[in-house]
Protein backbone atom coordinates (compact mmCIF):
# COMPACT_ATOMS: atom_id res chain seq x y z
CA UNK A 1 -15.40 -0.70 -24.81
CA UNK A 2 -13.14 0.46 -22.19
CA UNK A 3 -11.95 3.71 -21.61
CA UNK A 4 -8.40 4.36 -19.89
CA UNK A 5 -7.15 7.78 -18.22
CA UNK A 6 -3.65 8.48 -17.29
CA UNK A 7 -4.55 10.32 -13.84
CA UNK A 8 -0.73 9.78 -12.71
CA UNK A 9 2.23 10.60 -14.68
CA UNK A 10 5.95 9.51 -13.83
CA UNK A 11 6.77 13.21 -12.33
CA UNK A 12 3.29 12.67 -10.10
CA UNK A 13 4.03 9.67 -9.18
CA UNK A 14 7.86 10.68 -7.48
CA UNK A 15 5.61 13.69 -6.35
CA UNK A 16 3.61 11.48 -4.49
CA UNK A 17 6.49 9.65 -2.98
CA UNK A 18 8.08 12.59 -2.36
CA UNK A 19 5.03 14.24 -0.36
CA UNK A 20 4.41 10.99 1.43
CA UNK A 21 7.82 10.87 2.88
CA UNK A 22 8.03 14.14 3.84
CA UNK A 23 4.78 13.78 5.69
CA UNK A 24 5.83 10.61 7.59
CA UNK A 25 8.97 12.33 8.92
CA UNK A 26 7.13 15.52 9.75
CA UNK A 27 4.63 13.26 11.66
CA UNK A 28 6.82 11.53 13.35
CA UNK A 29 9.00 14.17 14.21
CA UNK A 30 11.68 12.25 12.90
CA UNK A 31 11.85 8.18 12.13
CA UNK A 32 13.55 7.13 15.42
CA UNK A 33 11.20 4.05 16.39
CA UNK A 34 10.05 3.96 12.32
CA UNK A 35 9.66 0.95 10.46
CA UNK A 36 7.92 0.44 6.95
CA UNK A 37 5.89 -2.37 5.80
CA UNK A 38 4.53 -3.14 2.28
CA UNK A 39 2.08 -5.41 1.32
CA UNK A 40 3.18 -7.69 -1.38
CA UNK A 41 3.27 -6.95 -5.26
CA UNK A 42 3.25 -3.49 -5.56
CA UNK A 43 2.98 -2.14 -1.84
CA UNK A 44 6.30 -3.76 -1.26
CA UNK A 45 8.00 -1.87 -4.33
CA UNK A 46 6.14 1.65 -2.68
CA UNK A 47 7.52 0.65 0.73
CA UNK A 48 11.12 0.66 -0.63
CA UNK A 49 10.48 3.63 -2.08
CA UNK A 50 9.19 5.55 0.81
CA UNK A 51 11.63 4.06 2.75
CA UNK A 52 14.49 5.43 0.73
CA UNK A 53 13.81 8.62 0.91
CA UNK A 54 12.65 9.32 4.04
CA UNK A 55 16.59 7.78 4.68
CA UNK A 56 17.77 10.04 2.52
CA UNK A 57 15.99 12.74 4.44
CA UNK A 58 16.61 11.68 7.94
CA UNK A 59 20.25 9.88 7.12
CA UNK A 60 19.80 7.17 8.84
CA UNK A 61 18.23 3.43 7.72
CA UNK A 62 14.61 2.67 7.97
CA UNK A 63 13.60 -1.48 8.49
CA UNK A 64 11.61 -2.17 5.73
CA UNK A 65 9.57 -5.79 5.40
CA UNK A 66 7.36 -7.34 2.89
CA UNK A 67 3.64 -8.68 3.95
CA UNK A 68 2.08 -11.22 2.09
CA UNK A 69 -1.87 -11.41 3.17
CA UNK A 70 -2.43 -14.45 1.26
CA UNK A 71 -3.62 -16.78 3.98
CA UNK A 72 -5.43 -13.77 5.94
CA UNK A 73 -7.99 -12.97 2.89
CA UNK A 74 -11.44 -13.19 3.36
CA UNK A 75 -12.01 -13.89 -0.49
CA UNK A 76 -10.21 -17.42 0.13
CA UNK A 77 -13.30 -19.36 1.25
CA UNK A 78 -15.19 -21.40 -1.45
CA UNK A 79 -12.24 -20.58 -4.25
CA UNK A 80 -11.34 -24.32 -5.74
CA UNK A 81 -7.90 -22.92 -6.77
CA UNK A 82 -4.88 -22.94 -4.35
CA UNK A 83 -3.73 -19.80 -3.44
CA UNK A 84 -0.33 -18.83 -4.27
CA UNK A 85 1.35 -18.03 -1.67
CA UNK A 86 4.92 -16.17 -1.20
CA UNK A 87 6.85 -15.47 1.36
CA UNK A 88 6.48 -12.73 3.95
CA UNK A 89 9.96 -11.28 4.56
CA UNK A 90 9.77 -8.69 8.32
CA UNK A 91 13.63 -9.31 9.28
CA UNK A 92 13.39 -7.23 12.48
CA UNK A 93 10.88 -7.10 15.68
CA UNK A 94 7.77 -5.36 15.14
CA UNK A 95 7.11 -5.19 18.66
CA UNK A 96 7.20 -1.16 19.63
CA UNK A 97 7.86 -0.07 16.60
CA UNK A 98 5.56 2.95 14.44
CA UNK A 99 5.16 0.78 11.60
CA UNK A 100 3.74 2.70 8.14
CA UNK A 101 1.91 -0.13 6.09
CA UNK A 102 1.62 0.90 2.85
CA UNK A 103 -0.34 -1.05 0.20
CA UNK A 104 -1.09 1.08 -3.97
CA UNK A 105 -4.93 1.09 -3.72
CA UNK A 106 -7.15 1.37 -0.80
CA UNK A 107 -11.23 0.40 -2.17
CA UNK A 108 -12.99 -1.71 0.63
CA UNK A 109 -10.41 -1.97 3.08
CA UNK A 110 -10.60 -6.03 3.29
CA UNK A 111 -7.12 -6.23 1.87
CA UNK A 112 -5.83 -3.73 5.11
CA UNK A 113 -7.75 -5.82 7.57
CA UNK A 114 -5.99 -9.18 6.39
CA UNK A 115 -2.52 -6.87 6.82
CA UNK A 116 -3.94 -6.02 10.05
CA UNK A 117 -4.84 -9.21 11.65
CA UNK A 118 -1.30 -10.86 9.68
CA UNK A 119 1.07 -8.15 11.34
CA UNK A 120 -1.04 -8.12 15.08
CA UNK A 121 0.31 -12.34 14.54
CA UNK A 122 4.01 -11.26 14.60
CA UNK A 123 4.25 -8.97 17.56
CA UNK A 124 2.68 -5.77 18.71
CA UNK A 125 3.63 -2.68 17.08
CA UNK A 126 3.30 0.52 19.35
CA UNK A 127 1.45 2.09 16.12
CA UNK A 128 0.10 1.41 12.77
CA UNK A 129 -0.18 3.95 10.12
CA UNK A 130 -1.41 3.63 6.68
CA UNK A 131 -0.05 4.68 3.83
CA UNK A 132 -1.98 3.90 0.05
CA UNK A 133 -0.90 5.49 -3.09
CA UNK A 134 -4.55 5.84 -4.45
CA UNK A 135 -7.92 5.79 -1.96
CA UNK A 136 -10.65 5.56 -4.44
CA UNK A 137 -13.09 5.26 -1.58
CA UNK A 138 -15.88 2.33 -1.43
CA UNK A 139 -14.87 1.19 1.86
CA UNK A 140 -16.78 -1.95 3.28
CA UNK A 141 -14.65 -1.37 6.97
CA UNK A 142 -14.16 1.06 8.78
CA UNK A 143 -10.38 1.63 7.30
CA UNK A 144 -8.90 5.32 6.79
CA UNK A 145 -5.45 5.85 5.60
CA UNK A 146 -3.18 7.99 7.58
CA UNK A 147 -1.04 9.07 4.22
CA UNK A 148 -2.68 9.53 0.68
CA UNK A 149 -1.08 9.90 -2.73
CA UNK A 150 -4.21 10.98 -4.39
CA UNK A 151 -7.88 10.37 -3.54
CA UNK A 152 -9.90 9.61 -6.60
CA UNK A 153 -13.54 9.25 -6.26
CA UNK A 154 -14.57 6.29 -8.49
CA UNK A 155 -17.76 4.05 -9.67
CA UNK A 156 -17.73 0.32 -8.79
CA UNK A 157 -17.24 -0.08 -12.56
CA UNK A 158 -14.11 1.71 -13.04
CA UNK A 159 -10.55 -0.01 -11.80
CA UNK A 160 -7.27 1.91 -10.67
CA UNK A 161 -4.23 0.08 -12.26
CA UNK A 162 -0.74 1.36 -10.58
CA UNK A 163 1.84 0.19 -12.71
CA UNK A 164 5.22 0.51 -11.39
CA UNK A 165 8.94 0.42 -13.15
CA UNK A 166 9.68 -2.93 -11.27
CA UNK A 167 7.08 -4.32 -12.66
CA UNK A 168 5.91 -2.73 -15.87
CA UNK A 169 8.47 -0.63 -17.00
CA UNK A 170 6.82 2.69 -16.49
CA UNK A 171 5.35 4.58 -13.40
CA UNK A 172 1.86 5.87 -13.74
CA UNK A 173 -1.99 5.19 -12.42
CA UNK A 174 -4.53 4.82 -14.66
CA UNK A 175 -8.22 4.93 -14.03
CA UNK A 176 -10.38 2.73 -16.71
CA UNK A 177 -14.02 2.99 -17.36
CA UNK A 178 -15.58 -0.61 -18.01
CA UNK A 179 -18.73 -1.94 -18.88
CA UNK A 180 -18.28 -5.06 -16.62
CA UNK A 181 -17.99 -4.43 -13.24
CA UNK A 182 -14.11 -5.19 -11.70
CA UNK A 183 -13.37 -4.73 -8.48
CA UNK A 184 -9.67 -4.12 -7.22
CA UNK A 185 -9.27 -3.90 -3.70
């Protein structure tokens, strides 16, 4: 049996978006030399988000790309399935930029290093900051984000599912409760 809590609501999650933008621009003293990055599904939807309002705050247009870590996974080795990949899509030069990478769920920090190692292949950004919706802690790395929506403490049984309007119609995060054990990220 599996037991699902809303911890997020559609008001908490603009909150959160809200908040996080707010606390770019005030770290940054601006977003001058900013650029945002998502990692793809549902980072890439947050990173428009962010992105959009920190323009509406500062009036002025923030880059934004889309990462896809697909070939920079760790899990890839002895999987008989082809990954699928997509397509990464950073229309502007990362090199000197502040880039914000911003990914839903942070858990063992595998899925940031693959961003990592992916983005340090395009150029050489003068800073990387992290920005994750939910850190629900279990690192394996030695990751930290820079920007948190909400830090939820969880067992290696329970999952975090972010579901987003592009996506699935609603906004909200959801912590479930399962007997099996199921990682994400």
């Amino acid at each position: 049996m599996m037991k699902k809590t809303k911890i997020i609501d559609a008001t908490g999650f603009q909150r959160a978006i809200n908040r996080l933008a707010h606390e770019i621009v005030e770290k940054e003293k601006g977003a001058e030399n900013l650029a945002v990055v998502g990692i793809r599904t549902r980072g890439d939807f947050l990173a428009r988000r962010i992105a959009a309002k920190i323009e509406e705050i500062e009036r002025r247009p923030i880059p934004v790309g889309t990462l896809d870590i697909t070939l920079y996974r760790d899990d890839l080795r002895g999987r008989l399935d082809q990954p699928q990949l997509q397509s990464t899509q950073i229309l502007f030069d990362i090199t000197g930029k502040t880039l914000v990478l911003i990914d839903d769920v942070l858990f063992t920090g595998r899925t940031i290093r693959a961003a990592l190692n992916a983005l340090m292949d395009m150029g050489r950004p003068a800073e990387i900051q992290l920005l994750v919706l939910i850190d629900r802690g279990h690192r394996e790395l030695p990751i930290k984000a820079d920007f948190v929506g909400k830090n939820v403490p969880t067992s290696m049984k329970q999952t975090i599912n972010v579901l987003m309007k592009e996506l699935d119609d609603e906004d909200a995060v959801f912590l479930s409760d399962s007997d099996e054990m199921e990682l994400k990220r």
